[in-house]
PDB file of N, CA and C in Angstrom:
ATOM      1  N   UNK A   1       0.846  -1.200   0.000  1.00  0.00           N
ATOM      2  CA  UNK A   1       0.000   0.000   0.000  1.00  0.00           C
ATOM      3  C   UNK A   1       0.882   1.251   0.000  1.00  0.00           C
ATOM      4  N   UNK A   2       0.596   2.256  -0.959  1.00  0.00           N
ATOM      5  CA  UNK A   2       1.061   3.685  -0.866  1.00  0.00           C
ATOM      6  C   UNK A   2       0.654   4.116   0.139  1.00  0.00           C
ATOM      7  N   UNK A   3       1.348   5.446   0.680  1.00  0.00           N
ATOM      8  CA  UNK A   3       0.564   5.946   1.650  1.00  0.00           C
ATOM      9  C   UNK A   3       1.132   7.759   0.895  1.00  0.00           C
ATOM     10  N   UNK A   4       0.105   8.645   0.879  1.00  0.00           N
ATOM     11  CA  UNK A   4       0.708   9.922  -0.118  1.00  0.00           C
ATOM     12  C   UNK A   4       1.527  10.525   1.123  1.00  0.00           C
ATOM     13  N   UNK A   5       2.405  10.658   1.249  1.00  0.00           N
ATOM     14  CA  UNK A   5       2.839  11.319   2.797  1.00  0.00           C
ATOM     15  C   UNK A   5       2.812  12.433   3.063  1.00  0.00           C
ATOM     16  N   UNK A   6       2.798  13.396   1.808  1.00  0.00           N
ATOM     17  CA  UNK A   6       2.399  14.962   2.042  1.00  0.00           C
ATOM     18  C   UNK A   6       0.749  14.980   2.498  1.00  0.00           C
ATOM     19  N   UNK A   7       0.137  14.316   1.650  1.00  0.00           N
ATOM     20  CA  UNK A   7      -1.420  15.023   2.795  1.00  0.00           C
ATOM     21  C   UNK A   7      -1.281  14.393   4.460  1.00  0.00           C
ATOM     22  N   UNK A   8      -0.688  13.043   4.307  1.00  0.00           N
ATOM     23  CA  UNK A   8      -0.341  12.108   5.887  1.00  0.00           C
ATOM     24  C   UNK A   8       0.022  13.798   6.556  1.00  0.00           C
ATOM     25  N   UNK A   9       1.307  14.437   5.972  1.00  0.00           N
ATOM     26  CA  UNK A   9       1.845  15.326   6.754  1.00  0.00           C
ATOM     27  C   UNK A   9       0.973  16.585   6.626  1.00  0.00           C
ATOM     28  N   UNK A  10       0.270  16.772   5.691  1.00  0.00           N
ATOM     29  CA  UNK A  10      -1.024  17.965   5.851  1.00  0.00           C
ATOM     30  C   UNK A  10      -1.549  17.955   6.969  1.00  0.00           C
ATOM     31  N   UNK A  11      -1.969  17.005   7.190  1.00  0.00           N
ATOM     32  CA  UNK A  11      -3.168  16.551   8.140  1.00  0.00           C
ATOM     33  C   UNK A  11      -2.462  16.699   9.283  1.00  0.00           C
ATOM     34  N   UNK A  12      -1.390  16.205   9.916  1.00  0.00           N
ATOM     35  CA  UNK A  12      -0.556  15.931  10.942  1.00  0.00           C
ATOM     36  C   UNK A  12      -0.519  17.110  11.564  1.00  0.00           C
ATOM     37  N   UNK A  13       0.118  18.353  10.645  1.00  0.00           N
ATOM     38  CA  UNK A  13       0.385  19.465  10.884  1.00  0.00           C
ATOM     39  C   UNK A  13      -0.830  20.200  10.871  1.00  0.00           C
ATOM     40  N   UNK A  14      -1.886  20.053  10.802  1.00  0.00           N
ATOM     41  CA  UNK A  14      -3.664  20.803  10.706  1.00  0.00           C
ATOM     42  C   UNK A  14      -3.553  20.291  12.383  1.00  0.00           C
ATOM     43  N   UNK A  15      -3.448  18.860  12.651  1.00  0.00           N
ATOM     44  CA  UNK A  15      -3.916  19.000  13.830  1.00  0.00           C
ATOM     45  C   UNK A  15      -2.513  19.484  15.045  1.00  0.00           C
ATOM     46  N   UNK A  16      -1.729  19.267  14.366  1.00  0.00           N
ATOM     47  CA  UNK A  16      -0.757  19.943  15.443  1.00  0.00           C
ATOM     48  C   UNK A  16      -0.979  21.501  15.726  1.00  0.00           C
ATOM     49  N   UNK A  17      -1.258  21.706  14.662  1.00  0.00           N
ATOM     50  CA  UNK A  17      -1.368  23.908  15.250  1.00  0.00           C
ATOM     51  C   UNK A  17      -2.675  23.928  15.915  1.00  0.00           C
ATOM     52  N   UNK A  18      -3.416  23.158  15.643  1.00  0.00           N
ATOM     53  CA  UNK A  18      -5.046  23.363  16.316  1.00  0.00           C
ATOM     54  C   UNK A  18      -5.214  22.526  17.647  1.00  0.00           C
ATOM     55  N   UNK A  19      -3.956  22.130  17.755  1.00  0.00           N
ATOM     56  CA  UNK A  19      -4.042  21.614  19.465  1.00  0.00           C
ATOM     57  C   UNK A  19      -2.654  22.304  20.030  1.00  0.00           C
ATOM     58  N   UNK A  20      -2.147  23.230  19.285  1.00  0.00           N
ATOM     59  CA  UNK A  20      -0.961  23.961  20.491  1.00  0.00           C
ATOM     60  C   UNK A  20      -1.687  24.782  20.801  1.00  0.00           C
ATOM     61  N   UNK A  21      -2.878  25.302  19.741  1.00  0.00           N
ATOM     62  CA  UNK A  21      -3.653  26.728  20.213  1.00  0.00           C
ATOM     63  C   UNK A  21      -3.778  26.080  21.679  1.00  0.00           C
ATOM     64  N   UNK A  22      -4.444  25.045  22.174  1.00  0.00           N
ATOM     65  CA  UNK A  22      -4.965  24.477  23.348  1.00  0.00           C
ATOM     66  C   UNK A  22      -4.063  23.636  24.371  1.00  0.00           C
ATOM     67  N   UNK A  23      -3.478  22.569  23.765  1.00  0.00           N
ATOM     68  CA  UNK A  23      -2.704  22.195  24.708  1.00  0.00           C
ATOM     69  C   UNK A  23      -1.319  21.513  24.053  1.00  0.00           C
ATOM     70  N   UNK A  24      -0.141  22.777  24.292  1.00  0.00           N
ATOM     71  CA  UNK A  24       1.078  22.266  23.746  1.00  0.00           C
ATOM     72  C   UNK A  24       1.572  21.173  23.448  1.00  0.00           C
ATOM     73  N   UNK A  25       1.711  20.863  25.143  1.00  0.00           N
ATOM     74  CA  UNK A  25       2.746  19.358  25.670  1.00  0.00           C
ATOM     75  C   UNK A  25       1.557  17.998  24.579  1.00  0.00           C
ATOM     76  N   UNK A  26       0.107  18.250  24.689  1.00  0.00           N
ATOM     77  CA  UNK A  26      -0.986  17.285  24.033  1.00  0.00           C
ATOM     78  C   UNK A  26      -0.427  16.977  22.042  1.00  0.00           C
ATOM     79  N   UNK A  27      -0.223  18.179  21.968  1.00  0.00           N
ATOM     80  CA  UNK A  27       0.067  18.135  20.300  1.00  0.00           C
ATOM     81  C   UNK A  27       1.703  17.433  20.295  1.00  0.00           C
ATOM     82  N   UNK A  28       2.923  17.914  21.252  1.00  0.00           N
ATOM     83  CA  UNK A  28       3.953  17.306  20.866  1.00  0.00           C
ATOM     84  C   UNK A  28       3.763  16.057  20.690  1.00  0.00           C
ATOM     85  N   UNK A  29       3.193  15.590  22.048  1.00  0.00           N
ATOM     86  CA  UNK A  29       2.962  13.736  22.034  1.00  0.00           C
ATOM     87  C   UNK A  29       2.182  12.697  21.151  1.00  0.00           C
ATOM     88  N   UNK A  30       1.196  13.759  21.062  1.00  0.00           N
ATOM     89  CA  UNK A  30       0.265  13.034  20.092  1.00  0.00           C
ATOM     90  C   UNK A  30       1.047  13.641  18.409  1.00  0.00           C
ATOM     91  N   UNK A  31       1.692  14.036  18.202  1.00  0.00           N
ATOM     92  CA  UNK A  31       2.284  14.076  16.513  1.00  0.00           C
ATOM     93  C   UNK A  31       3.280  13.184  16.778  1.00  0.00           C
ATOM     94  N   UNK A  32       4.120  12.517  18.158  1.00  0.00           N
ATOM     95  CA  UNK A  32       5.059  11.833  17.756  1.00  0.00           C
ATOM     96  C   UNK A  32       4.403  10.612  18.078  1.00  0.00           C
ATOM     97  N   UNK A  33       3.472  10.037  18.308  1.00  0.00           N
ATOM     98  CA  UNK A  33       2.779   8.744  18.302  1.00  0.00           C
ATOM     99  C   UNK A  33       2.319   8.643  17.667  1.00  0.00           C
ATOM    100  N   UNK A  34       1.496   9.913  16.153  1.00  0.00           N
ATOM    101  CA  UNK A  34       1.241   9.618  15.505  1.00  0.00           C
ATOM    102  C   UNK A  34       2.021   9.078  13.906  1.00  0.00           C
ATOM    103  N   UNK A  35       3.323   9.533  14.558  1.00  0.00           N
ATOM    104  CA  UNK A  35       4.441   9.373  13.493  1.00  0.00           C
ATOM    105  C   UNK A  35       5.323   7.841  14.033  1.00  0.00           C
ATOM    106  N   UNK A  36       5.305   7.433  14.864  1.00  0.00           N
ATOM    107  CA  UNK A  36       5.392   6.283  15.428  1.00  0.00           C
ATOM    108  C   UNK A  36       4.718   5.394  14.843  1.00  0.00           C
TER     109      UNK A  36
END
């Protein structure tokens, strides 16, 4: 299976800025588990 990795990383980064607005330390962890 392909996976397109620029929208993978669109998306990644949509939800990373829309959870530092709220909770920093929440977005670091959750973008590196989601990259895990």
């Amino acid at each position: 299976t392909e996976i397109n990795w620029n929208s993978v990383n669109e998306k990644i980064e949509e939800e990373y800025q829309k959870e530092k607005n709220m909770a920093p330390s929440t977005a670091a962890s959750r973008r590196t588990s989601l990259i895990i």
